[in-house]
PDB file of N, CA and C in Angstrom:
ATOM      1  N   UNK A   1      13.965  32.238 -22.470  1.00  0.00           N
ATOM      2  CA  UNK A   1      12.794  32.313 -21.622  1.00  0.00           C
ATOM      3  C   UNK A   1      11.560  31.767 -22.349  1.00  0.00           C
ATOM      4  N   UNK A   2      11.460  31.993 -23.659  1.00  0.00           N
ATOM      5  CA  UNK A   2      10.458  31.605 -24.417  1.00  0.00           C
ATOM      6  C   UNK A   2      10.317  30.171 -24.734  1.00  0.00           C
ATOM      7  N   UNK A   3      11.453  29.196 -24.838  1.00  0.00           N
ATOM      8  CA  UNK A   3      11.743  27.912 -24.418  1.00  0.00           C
ATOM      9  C   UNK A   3      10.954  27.466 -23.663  1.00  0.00           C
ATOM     10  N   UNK A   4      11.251  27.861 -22.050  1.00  0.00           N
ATOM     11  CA  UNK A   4      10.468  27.561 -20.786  1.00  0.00           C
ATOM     12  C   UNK A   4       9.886  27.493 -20.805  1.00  0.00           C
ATOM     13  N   UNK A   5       8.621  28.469 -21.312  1.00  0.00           N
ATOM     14  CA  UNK A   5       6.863  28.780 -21.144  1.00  0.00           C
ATOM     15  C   UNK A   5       7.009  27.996 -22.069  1.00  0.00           C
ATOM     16  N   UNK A   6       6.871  27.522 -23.188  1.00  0.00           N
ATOM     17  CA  UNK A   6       6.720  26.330 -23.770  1.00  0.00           C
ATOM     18  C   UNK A   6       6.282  24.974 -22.935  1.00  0.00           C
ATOM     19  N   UNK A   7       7.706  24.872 -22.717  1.00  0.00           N
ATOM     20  CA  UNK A   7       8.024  23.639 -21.612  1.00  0.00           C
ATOM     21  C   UNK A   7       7.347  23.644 -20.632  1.00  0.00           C
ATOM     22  N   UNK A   8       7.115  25.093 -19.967  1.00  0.00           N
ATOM     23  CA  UNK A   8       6.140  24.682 -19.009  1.00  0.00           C
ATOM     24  C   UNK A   8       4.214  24.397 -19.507  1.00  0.00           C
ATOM     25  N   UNK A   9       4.344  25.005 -20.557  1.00  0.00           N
ATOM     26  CA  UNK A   9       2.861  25.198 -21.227  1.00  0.00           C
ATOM     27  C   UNK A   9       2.951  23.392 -21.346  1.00  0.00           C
ATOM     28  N   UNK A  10       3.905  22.719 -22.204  1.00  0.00           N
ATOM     29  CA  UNK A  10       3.715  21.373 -22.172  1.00  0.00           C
ATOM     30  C   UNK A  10       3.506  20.433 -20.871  1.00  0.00           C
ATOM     31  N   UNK A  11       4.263  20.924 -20.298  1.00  0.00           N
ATOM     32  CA  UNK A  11       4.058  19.991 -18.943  1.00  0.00           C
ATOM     33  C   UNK A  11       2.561  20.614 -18.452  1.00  0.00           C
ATOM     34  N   UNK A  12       2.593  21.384 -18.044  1.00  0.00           N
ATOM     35  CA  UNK A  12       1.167  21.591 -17.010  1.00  0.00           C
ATOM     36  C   UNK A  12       0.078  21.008 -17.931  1.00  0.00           C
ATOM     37  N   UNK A  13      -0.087  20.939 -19.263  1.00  0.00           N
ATOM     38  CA  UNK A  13      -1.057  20.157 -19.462  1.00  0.00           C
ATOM     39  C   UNK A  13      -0.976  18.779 -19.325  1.00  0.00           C
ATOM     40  N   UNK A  14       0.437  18.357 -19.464  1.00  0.00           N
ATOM     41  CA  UNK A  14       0.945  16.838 -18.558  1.00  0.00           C
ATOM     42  C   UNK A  14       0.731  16.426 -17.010  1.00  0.00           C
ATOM     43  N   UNK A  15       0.412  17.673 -16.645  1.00  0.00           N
ATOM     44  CA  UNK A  15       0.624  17.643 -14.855  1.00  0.00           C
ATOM     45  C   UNK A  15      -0.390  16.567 -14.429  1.00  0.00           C
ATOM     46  N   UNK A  16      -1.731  16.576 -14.348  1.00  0.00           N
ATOM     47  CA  UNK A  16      -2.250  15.498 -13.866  1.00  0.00           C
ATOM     48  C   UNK A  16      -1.938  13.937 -13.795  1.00  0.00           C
ATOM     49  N   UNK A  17      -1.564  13.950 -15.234  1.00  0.00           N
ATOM     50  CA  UNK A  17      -1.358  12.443 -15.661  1.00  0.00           C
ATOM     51  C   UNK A  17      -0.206  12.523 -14.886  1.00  0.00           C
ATOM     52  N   UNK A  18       0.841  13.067 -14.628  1.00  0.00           N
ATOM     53  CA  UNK A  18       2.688  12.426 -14.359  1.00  0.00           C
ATOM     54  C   UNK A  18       1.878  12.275 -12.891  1.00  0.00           C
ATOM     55  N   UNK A  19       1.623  13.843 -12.644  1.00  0.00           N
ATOM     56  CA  UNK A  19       1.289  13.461 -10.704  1.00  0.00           C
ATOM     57  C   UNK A  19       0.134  12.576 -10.494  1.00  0.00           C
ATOM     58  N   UNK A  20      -0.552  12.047 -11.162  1.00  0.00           N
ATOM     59  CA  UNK A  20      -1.492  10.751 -10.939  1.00  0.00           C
ATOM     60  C   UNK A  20      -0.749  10.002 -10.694  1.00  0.00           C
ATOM     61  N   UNK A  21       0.286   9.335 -11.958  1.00  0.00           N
ATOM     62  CA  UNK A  21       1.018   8.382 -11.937  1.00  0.00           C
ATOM     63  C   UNK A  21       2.109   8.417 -11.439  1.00  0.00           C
ATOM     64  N   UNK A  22       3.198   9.176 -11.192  1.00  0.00           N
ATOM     65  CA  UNK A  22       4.307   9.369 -10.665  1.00  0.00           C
ATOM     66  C   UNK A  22       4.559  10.035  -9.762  1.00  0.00           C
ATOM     67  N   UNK A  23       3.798  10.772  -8.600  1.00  0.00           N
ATOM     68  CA  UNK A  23       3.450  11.649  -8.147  1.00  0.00           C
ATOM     69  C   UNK A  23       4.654  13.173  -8.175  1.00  0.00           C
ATOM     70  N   UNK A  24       5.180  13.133  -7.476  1.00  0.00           N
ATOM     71  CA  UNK A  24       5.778  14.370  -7.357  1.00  0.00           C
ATOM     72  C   UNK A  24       5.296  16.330  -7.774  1.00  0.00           C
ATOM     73  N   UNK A  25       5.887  17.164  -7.644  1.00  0.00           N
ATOM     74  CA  UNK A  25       5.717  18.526  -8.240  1.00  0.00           C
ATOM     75  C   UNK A  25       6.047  19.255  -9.740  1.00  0.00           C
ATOM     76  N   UNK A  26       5.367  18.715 -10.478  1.00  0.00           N
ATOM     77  CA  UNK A  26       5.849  19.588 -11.950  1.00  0.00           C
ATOM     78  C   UNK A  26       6.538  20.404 -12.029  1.00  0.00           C
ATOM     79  N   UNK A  27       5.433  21.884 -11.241  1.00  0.00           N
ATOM     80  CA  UNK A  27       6.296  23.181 -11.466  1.00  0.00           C
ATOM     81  C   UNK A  27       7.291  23.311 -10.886  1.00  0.00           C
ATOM     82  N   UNK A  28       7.269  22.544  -9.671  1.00  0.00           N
ATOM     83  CA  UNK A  28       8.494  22.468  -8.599  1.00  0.00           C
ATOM     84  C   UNK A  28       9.323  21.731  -8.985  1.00  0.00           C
ATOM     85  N   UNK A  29       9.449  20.811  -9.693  1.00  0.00           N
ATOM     86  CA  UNK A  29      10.746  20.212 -11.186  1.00  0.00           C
ATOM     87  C   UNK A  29      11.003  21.144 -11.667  1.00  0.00           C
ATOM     88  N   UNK A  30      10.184  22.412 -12.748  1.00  0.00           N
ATOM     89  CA  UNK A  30      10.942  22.816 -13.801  1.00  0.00           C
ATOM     90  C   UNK A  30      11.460  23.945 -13.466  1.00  0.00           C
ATOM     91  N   UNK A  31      10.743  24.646 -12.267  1.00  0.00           N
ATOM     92  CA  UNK A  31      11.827  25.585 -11.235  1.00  0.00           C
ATOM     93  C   UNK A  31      13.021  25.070 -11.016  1.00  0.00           C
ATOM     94  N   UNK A  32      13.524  24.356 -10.474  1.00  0.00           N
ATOM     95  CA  UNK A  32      14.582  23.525 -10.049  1.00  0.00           C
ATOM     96  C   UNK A  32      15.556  22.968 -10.835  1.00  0.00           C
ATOM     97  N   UNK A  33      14.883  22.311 -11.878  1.00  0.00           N
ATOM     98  CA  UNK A  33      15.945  21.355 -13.028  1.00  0.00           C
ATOM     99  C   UNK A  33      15.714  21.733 -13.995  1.00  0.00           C
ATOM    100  N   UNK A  34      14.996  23.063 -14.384  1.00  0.00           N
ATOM    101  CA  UNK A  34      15.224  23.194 -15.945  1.00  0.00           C
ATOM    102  C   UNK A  34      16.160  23.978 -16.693  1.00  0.00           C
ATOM    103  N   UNK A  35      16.952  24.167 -15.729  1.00  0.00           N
ATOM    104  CA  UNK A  35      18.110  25.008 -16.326  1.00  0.00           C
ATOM    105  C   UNK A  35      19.644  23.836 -16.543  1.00  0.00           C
ATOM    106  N   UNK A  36      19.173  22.771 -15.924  1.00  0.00           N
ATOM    107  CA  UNK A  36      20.434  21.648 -16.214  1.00  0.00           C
ATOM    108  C   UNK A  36      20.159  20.577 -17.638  1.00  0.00           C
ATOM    109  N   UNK A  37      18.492  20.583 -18.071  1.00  0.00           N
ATOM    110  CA  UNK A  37      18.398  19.814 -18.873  1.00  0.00           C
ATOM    111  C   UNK A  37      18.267  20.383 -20.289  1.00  0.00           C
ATOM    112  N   UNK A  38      18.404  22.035 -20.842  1.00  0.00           N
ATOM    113  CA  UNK A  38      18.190  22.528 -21.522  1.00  0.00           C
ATOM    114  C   UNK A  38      19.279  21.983 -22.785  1.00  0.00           C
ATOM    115  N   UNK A  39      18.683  22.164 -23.841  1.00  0.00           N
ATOM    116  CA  UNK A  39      19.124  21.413 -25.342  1.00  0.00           C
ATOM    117  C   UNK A  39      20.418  22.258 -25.478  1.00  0.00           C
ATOM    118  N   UNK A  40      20.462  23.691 -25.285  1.00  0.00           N
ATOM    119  CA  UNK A  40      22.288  24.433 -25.188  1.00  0.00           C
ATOM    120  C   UNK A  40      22.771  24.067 -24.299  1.00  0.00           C
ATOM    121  N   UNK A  41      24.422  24.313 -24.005  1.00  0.00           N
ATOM    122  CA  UNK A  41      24.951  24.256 -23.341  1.00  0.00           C
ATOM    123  C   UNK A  41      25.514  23.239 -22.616  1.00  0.00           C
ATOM    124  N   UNK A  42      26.380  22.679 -22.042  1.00  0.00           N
ATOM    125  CA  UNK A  42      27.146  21.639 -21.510  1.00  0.00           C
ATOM    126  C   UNK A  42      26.778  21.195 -20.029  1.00  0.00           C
ATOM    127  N   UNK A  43      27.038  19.788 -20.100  1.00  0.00           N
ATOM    128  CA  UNK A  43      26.016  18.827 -18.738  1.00  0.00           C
ATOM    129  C   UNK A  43      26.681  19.805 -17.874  1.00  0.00           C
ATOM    130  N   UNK A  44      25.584  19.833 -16.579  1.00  0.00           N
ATOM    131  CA  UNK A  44      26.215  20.390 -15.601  1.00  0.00           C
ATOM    132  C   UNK A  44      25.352  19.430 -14.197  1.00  0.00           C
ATOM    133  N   UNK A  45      25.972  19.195 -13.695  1.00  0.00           N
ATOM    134  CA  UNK A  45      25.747  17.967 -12.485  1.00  0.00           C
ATOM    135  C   UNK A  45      24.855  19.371 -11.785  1.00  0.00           C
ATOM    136  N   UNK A  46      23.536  19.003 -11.473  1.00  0.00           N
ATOM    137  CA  UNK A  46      22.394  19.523 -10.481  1.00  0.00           C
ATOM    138  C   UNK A  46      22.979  19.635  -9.601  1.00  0.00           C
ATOM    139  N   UNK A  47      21.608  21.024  -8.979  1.00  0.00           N
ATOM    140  CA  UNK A  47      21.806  21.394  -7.774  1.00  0.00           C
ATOM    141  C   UNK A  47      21.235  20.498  -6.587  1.00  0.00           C
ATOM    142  N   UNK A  48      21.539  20.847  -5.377  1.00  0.00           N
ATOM    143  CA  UNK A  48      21.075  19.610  -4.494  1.00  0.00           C
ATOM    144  C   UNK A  48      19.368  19.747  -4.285  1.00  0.00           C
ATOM    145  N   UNK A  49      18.721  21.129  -4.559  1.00  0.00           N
ATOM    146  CA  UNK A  49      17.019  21.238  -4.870  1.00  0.00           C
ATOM    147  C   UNK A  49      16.613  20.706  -6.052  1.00  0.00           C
ATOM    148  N   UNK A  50      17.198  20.356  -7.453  1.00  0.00           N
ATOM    149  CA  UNK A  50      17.018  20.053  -8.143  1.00  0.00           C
ATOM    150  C   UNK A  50      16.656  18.552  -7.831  1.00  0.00           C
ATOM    151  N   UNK A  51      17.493  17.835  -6.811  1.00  0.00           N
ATOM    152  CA  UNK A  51      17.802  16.247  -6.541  1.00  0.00           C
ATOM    153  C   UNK A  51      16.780  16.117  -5.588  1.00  0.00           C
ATOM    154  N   UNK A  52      16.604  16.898  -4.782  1.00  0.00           N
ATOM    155  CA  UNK A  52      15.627  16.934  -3.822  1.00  0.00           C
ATOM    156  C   UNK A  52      14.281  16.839  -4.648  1.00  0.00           C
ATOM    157  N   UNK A  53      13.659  17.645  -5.628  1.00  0.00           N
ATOM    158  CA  UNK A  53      12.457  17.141  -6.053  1.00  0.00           C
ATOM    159  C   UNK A  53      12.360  16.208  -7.190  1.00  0.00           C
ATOM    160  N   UNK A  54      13.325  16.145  -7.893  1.00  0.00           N
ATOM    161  CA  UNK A  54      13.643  14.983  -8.642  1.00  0.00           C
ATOM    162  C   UNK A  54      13.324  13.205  -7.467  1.00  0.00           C
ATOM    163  N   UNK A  55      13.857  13.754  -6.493  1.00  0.00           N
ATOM    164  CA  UNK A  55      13.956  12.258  -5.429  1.00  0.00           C
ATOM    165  C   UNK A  55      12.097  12.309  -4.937  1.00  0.00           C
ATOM    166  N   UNK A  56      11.019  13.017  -5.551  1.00  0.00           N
ATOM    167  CA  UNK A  56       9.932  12.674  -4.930  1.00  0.00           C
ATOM    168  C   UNK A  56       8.960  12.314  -6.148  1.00  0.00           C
ATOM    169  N   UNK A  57       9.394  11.947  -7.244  1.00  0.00           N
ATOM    170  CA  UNK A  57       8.970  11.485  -8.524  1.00  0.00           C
ATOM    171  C   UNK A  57       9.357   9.859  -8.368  1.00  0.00           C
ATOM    172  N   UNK A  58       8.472   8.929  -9.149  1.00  0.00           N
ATOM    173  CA  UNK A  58       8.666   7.729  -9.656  1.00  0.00           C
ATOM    174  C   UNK A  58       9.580   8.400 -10.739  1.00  0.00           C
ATOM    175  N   UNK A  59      10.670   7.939 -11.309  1.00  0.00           N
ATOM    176  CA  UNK A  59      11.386   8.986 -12.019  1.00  0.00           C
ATOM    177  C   UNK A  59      11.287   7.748 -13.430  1.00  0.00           C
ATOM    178  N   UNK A  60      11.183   6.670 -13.239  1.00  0.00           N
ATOM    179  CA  UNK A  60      11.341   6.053 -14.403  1.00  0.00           C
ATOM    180  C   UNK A  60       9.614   6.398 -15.006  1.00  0.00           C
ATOM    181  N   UNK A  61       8.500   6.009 -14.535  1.00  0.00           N
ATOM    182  CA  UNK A  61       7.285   6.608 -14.887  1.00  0.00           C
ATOM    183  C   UNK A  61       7.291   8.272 -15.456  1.00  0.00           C
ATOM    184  N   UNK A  62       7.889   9.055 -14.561  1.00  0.00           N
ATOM    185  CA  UNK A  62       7.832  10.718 -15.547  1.00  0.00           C
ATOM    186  C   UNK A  62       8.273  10.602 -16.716  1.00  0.00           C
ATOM    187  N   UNK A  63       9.950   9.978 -16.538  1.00  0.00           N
ATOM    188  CA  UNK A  63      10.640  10.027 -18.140  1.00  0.00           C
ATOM    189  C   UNK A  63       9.622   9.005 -18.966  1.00  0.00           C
ATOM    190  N   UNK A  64       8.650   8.159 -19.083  1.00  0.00           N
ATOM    191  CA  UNK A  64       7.957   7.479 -19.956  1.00  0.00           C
ATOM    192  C   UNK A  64       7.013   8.844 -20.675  1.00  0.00           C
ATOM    193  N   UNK A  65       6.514   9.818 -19.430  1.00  0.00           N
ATOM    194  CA  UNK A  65       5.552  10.627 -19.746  1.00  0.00           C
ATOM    195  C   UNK A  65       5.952  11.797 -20.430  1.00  0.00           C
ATOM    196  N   UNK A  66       7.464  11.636 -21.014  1.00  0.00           N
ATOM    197  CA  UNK A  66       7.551  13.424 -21.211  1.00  0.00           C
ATOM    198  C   UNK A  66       7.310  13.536 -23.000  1.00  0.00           C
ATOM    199  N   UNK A  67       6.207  14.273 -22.850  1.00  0.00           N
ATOM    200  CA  UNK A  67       5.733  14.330 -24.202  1.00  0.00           C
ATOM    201  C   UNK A  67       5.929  14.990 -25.097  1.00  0.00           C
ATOM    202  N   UNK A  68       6.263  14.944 -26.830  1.00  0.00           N
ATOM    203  CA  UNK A  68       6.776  14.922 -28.043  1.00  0.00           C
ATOM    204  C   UNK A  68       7.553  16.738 -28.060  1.00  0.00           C
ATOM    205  N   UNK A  69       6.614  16.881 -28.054  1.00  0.00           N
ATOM    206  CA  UNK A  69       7.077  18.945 -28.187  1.00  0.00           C
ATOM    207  C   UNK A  69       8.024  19.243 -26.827  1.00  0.00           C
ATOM    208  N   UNK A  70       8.114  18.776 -25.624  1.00  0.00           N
ATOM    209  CA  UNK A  70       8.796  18.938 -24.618  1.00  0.00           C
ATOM    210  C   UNK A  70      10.640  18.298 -25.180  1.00  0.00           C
ATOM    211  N   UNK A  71      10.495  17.565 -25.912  1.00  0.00           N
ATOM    212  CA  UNK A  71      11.825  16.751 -26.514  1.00  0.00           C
ATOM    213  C   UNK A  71      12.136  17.743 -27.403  1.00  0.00           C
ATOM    214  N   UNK A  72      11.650  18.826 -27.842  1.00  0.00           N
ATOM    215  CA  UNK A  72      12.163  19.983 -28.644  1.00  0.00           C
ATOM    216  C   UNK A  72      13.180  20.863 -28.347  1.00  0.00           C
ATOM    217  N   UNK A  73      12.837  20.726 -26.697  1.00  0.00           N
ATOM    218  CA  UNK A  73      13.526  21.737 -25.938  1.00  0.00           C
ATOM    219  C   UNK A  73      14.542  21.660 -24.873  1.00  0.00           C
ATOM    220  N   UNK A  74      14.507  20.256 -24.319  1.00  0.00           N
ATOM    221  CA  UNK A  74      15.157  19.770 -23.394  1.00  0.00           C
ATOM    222  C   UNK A  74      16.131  18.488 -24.273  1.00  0.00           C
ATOM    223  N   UNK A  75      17.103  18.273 -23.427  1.00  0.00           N
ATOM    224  CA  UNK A  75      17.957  17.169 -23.788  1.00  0.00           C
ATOM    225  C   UNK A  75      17.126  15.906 -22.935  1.00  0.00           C
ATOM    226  N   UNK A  76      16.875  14.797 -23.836  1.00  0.00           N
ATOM    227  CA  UNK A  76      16.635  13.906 -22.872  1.00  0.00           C
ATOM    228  C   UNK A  76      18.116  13.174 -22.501  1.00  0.00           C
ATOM    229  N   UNK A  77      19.678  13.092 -22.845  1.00  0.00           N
ATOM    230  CA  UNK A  77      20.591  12.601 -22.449  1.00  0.00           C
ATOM    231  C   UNK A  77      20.917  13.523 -20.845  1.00  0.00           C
ATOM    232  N   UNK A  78      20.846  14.598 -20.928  1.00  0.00           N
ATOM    233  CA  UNK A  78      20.851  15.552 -20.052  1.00  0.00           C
ATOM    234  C   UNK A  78      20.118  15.351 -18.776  1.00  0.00           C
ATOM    235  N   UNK A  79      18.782  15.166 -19.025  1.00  0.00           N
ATOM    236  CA  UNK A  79      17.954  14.298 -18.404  1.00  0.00           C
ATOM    237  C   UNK A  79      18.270  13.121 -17.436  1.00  0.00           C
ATOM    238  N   UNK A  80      18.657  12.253 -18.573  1.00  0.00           N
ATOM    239  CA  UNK A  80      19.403  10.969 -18.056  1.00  0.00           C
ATOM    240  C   UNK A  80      20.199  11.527 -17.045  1.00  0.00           C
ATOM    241  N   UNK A  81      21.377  12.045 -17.457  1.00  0.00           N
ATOM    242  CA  UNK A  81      22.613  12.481 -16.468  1.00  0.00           C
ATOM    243  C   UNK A  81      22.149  13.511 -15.361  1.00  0.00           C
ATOM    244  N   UNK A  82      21.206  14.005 -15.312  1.00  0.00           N
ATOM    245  CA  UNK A  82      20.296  14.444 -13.900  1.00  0.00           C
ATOM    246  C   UNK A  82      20.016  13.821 -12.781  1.00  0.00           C
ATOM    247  N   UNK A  83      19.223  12.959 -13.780  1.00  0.00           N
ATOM    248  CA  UNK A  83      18.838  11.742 -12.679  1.00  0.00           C
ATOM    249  C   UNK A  83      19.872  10.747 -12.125  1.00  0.00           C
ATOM    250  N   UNK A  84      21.096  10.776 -13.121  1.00  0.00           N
ATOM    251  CA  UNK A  84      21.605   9.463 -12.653  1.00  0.00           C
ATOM    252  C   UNK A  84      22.411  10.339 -11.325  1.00  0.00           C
ATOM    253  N   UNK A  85      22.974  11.945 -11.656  1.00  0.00           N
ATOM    254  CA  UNK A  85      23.753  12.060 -10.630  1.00  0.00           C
ATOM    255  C   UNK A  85      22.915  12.314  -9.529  1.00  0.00           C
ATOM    256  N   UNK A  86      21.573  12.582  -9.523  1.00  0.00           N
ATOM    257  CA  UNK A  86      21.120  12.565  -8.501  1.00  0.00           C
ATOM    258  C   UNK A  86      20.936  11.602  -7.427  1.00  0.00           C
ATOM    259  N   UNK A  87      21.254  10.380  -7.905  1.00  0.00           N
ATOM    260  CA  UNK A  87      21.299   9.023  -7.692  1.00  0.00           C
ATOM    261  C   UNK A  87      20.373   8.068  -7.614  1.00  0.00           C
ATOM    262  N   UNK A  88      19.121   8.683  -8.798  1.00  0.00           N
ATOM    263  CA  UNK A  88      18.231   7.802  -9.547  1.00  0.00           C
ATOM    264  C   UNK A  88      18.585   6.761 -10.156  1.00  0.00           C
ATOM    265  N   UNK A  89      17.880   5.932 -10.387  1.00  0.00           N
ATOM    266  CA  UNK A  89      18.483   4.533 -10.831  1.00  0.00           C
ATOM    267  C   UNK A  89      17.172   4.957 -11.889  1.00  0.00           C
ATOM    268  N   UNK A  90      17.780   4.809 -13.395  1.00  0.00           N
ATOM    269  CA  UNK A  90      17.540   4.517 -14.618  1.00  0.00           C
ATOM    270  C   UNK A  90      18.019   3.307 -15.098  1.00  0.00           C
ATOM    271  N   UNK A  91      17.267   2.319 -15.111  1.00  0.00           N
ATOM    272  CA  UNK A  91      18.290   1.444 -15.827  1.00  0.00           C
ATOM    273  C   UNK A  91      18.238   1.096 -17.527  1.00  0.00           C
ATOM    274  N   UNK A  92      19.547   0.315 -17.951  1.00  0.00           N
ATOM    275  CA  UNK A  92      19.648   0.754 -19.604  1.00  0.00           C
ATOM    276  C   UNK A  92      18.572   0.053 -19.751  1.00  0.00           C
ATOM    277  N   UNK A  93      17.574   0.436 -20.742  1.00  0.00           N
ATOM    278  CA  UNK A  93      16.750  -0.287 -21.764  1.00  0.00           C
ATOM    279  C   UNK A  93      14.987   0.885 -21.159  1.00  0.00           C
ATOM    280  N   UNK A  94      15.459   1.588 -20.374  1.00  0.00           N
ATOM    281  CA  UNK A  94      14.261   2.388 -19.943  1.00  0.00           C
ATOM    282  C   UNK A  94      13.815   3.333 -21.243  1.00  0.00           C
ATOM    283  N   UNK A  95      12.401   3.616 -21.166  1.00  0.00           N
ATOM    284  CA  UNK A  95      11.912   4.514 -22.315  1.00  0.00           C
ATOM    285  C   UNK A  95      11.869   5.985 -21.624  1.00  0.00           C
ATOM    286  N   UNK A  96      12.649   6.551 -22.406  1.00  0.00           N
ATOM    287  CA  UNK A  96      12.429   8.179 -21.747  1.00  0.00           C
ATOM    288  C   UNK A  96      11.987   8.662 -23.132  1.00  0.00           C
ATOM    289  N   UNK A  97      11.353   9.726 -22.687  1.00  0.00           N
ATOM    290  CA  UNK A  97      10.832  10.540 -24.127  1.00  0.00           C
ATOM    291  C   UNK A  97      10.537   9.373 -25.190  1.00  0.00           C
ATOM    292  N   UNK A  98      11.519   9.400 -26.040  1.00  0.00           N
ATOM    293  CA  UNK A  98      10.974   8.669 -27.303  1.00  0.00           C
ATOM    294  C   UNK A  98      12.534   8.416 -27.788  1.00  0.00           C
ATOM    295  N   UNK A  99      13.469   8.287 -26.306  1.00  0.00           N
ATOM    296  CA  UNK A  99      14.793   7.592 -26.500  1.00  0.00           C
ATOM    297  C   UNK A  99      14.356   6.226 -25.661  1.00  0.00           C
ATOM    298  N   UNK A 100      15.669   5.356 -25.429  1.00  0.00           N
ATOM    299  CA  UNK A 100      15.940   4.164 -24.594  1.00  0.00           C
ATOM    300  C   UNK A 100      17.383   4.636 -23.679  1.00  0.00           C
ATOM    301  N   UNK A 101      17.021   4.387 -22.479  1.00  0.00           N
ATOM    302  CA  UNK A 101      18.411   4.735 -22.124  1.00  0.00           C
ATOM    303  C   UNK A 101      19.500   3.579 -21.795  1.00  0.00           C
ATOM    304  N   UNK A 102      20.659   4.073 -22.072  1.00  0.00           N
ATOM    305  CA  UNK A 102      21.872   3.771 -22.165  1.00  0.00           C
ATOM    306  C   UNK A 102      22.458   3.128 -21.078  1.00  0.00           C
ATOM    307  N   UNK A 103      23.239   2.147 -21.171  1.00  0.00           N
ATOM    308  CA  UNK A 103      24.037   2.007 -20.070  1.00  0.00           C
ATOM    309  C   UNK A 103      24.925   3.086 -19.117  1.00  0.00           C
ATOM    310  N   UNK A 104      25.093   3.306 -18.085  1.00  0.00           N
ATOM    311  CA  UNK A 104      25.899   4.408 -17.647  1.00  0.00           C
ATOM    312  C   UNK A 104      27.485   4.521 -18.495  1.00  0.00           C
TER     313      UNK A 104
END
């Protein structure tokens, strides 16, 4: 739990900038998807609310924005595999966090 408030302490001071630029819901992301992208535990293909607010983000613009201390806590491969099953299009050579992503 102490993870989270982190994560969320990082993002909400991110919130303007992503929803300027990428629009979508922060808190309404990390309600939703932050239990699939967490650094324990094994991928688990999202829920269909998770995909649902994931699908109202520029999603390649957020993953540019997710900033240094947030990569502490979350998987950005995890990430990746969120979005892709959600059926975001990442394509390889994109900057997420302070990775590049991969071919599928």
């Amino acid at each position: 739990m102490a993870i989270i408030l982190v994560v969320v302490r990082s993002i909400i001071y991110n919130t303007n900038q992503v929803s300027a630029q990428c629009g979508g819901d922060l808190p309404n992301l990390i309600s939703q998807c932050s239990q699939f992208v967490q650094k324990n535990g094994p991928k688990v293909p999202p829920s269909p609310g998770c995909c649902a607010v994931l699908k109202t983000f520029d999603i390649k613009c957020a993953c540019q924005l997710i900033p240094r201390d947030v990569e502490k806590y979350i998987s950005i491969p995890k990430a990746i595999f969120v979005a892709r099953s959600c059926g975001l299009n990442l394509p390889a050579g994109t900057k997420c966090g302070r990775k590049i992503v991969l071919p599928p």
